[in-house]
N, C-alpha and C. Protein backbone atom coordinates (compact mmCIF):
# COMPACT_ATOMS: atom_id res chain seq x y z
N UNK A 1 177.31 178.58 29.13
CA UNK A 1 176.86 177.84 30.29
C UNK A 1 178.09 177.34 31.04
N UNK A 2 178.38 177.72 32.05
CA UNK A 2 179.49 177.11 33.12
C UNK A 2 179.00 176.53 34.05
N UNK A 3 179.89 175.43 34.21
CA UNK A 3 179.99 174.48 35.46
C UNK A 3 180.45 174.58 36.61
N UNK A 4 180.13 174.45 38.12
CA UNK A 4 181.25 174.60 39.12
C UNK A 4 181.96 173.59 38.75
N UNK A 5 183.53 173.65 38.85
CA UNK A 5 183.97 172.47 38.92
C UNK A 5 184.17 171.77 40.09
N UNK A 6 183.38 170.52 40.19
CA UNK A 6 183.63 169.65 41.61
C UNK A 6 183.87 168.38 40.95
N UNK A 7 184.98 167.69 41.55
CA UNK A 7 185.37 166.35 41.51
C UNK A 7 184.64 165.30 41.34
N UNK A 8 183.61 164.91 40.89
CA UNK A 8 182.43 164.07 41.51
C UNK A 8 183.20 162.60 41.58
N UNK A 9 183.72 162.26 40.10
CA UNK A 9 184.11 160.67 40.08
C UNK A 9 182.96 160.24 40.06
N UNK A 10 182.73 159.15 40.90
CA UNK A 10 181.98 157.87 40.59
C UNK A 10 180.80 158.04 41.89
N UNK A 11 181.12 159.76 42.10
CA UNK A 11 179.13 160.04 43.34
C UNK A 11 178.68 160.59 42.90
N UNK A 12 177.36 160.12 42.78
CA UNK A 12 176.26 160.87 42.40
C UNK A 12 175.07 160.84 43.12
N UNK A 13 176.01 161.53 44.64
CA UNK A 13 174.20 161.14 45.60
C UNK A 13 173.60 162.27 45.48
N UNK A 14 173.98 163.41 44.73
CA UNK A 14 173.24 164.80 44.70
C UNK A 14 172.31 164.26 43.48
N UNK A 15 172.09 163.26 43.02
CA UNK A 15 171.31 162.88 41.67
C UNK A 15 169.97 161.76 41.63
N UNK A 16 170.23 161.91 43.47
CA UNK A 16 169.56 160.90 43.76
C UNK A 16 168.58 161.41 44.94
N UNK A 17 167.21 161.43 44.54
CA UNK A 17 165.98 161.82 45.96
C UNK A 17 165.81 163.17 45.80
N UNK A 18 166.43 163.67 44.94
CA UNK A 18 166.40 165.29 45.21
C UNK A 18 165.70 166.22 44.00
N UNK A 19 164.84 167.27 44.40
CA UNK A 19 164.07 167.93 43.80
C UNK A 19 165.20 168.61 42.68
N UNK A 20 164.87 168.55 41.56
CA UNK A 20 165.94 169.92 40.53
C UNK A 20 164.97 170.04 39.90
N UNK A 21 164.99 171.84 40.89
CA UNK A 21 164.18 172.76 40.20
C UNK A 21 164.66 173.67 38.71
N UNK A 22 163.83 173.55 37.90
CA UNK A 22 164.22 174.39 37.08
C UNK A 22 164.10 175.70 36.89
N UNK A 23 165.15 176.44 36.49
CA UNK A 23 164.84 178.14 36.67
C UNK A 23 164.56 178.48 35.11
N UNK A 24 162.94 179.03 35.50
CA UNK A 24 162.39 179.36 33.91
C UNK A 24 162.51 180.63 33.37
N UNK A 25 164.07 181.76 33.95
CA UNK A 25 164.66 182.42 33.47
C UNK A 25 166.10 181.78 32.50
N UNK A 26 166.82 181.09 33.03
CA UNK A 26 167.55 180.31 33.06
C UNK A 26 167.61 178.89 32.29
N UNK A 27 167.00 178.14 32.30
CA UNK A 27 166.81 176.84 31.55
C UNK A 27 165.83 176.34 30.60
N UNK A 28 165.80 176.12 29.79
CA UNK A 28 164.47 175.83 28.66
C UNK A 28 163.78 174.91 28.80
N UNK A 29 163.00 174.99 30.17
CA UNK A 29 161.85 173.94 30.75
C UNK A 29 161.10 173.02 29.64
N UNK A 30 160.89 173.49 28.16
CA UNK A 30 160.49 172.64 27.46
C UNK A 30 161.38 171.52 26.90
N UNK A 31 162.76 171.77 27.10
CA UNK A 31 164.08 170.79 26.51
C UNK A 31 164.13 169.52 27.54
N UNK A 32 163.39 169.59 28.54
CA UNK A 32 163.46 168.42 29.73
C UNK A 32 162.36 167.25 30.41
N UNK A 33 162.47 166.29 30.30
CA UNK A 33 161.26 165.52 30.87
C UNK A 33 161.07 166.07 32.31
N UNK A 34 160.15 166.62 32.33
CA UNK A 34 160.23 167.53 33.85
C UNK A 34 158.43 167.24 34.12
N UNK A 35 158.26 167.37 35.71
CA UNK A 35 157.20 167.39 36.50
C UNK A 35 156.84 168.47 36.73
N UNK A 36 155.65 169.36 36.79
CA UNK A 36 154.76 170.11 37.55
C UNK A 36 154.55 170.15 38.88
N UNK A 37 154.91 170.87 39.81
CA UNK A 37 154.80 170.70 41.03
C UNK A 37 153.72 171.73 41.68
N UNK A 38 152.58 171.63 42.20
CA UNK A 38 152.05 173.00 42.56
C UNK A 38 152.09 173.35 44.32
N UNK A 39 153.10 174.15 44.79
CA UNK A 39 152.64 174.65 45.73
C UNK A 39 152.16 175.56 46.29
N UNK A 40 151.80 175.61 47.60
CA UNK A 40 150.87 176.56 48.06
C UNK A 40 151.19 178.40 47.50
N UNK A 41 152.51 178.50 47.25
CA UNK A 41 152.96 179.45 47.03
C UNK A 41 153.22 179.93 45.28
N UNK A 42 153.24 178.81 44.87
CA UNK A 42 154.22 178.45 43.68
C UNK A 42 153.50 177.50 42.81
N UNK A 43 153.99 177.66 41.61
CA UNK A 43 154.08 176.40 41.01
C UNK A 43 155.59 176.37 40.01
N UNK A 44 156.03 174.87 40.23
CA UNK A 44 157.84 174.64 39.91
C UNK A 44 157.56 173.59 38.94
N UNK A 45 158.12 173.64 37.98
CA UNK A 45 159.01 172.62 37.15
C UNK A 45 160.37 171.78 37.86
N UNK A 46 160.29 170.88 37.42
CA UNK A 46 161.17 169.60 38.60
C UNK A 46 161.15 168.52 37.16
N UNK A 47 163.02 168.52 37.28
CA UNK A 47 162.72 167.47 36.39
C UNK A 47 162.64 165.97 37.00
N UNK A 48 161.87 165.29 35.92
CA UNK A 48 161.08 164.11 36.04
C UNK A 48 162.01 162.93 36.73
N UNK A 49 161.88 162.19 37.75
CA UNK A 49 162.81 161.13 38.42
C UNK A 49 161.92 159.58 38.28
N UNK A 50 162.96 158.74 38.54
CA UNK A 50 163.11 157.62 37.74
C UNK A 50 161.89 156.80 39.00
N UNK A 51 161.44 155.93 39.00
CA UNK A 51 160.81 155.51 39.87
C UNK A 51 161.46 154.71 41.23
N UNK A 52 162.81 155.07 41.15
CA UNK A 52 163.93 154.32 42.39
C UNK A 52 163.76 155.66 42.83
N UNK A 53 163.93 157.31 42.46
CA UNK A 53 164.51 158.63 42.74
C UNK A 53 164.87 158.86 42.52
N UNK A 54 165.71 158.16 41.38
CA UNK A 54 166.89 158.87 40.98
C UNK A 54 166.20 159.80 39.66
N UNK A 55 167.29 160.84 39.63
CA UNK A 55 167.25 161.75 38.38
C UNK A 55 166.81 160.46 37.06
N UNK A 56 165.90 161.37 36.21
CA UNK A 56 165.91 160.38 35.29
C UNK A 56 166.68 160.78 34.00
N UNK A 57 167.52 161.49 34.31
CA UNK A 57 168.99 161.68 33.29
C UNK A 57 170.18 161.30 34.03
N UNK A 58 170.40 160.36 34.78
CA UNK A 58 171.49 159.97 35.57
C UNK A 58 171.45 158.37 35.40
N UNK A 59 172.29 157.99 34.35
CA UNK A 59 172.69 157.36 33.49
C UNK A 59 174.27 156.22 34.31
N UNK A 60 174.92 155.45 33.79
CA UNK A 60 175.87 154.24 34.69
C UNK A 60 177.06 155.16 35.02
N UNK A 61 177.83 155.66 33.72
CA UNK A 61 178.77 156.81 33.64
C UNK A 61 178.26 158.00 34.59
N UNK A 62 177.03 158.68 34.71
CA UNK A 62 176.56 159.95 35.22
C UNK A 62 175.90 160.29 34.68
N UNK A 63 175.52 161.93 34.77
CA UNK A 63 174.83 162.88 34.14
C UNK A 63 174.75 162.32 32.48
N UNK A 64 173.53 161.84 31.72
CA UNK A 64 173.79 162.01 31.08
C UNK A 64 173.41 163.00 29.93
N UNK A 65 172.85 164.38 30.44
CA UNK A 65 172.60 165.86 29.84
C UNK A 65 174.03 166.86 30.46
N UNK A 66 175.24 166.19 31.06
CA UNK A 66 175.95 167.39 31.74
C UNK A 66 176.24 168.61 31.09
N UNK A 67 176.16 168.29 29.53
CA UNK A 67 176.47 169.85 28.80
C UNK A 67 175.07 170.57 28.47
N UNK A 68 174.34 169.96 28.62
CA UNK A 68 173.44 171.04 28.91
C UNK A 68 172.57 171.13 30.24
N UNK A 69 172.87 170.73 31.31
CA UNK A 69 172.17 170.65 32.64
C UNK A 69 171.52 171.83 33.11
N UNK A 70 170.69 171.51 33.79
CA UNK A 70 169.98 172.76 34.39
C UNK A 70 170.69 173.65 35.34
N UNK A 71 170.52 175.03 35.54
CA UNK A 71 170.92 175.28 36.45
C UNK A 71 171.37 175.15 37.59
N UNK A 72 170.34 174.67 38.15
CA UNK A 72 170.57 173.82 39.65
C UNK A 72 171.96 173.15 39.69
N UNK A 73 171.52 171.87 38.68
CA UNK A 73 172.68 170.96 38.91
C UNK A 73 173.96 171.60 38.16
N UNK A 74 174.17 173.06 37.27
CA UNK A 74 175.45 173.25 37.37
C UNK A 74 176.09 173.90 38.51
N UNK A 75 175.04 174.22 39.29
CA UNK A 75 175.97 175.25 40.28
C UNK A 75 175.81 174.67 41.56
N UNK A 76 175.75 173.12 42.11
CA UNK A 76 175.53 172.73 43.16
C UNK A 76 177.11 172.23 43.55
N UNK A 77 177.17 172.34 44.65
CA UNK A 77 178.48 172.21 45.15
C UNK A 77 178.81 171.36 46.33
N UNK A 78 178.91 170.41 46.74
CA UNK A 78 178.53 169.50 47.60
C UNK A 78 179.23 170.06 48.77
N UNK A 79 180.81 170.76 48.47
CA UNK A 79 181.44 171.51 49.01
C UNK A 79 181.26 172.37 50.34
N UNK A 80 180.75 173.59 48.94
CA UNK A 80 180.11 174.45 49.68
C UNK A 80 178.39 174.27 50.47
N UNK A 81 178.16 173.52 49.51
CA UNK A 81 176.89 172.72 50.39
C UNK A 81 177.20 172.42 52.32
N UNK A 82 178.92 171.78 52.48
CA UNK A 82 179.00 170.68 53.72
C UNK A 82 179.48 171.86 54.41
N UNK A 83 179.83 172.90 54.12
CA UNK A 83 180.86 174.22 55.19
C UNK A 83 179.52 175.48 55.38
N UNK A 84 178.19 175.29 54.34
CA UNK A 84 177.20 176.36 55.06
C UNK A 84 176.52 176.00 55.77
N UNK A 85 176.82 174.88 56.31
CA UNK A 85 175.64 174.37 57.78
C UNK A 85 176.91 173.84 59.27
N UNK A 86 176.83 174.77 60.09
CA UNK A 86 177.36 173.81 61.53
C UNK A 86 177.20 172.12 61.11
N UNK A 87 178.01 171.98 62.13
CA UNK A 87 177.62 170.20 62.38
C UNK A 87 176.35 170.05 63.08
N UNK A 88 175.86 170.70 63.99
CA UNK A 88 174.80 170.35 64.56
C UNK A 88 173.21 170.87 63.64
N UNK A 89 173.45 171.69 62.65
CA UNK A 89 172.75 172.00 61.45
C UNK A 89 172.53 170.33 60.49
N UNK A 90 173.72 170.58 60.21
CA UNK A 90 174.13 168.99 59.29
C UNK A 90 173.46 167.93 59.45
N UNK A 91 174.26 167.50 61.02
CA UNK A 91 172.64 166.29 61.94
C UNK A 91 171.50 166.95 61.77
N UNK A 92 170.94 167.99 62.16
CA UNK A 92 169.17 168.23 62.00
C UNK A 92 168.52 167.81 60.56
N UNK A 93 169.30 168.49 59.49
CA UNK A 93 169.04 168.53 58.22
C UNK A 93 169.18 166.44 58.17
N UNK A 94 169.81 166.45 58.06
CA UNK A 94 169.89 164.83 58.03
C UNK A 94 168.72 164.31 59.05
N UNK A 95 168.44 164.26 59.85
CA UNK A 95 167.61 164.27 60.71
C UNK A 95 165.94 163.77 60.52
N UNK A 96 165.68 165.09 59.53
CA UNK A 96 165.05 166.10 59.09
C UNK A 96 164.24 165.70 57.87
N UNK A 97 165.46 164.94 56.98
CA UNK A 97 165.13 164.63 55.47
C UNK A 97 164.28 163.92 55.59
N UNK A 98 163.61 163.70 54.19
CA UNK A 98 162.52 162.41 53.99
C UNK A 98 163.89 161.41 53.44
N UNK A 99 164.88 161.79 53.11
CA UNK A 99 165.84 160.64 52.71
C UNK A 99 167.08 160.58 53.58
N UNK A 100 167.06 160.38 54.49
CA UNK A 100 168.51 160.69 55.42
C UNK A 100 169.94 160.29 54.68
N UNK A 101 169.97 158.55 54.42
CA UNK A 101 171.05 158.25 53.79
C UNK A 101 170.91 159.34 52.54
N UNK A 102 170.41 160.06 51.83
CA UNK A 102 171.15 160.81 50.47
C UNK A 102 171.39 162.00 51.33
N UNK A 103 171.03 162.78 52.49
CA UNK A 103 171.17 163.83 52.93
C UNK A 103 172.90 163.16 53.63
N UNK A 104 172.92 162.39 54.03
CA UNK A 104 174.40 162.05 54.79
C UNK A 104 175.17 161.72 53.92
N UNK A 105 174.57 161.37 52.62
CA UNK A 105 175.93 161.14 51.72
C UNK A 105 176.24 162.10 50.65
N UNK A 106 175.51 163.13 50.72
CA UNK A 106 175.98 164.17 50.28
C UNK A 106 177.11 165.01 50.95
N UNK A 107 176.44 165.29 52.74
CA UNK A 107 177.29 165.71 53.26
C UNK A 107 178.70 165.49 53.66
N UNK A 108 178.97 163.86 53.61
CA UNK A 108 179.83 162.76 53.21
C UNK A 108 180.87 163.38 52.07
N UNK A 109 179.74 163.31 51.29
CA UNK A 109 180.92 163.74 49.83
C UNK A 109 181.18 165.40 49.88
N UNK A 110 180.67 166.16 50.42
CA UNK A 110 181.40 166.94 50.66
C UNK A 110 182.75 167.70 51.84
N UNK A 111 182.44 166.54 52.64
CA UNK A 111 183.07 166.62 53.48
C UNK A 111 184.54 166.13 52.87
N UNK A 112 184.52 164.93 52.40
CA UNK A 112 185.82 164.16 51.77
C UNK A 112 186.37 165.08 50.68
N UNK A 113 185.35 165.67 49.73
CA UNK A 113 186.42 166.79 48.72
C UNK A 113 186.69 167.84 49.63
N UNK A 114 186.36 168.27 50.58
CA UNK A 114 187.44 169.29 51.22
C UNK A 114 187.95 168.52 52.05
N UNK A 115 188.61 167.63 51.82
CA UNK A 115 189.93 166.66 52.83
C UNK A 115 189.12 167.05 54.20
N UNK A 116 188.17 167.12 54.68
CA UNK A 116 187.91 167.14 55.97
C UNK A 116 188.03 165.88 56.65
N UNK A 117 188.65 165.76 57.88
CA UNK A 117 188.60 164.27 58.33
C UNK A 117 187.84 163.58 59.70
């Protein structure tokens, strides 16, 4: 199991408001307190969040499953997340969200690990 490596430190707004889907090729949906989601198309496993939003494995320190995390959250990149949308993408999506502040402070934190200024 590999990690991207991204800097996080002391952010964890990707851990916060946000759906992590689980891939039931990929992750052992029964190893996780996870939700049922049914949509029109689909039905997803989502693991289970805390009643603030937050992840409910996101703990004072962080992650606290990071060695065994789901897919999702090993390969999310806040990074590459902030350089595949224009700026005027960025504002919509922010815009857009049901959570704006976690959508801007993601893009925030990715903006700052690529020294963007």
């Amino acid at each position: 199991m590999t990690h991207v490596h991204v800097p996080c430190g002391s952010c964890h707004a990707c851990c916060r408001h946000e759906l992590v889907v689980l891939d039931a090729q990929e992750d052992d949906i029964a190893s996780y307190v996870h939700d049922v989601i049914t949509l029109p198309w689909d039905t997803i496993a989502v693991l289970k969040q805390k009643p603030n939003g937050d992840c409910l494995y996101l703990g004072k320190q962080g992650c606290t499953i990071h060695d065994r995390a789901p897919k999702m959250c090993r390969e999310f990149d806040c990074r590459a997340w902030y350089r595949s949308f224009s700026r005027d993408q960025r504002k919509q999506i922010i815009r857009n969200s049901p959570k704006p502040d976690v959508a801007k402070a993601i893009f925030a934190a990715g903006r700052q690990r690529e020294g963007v200024t």
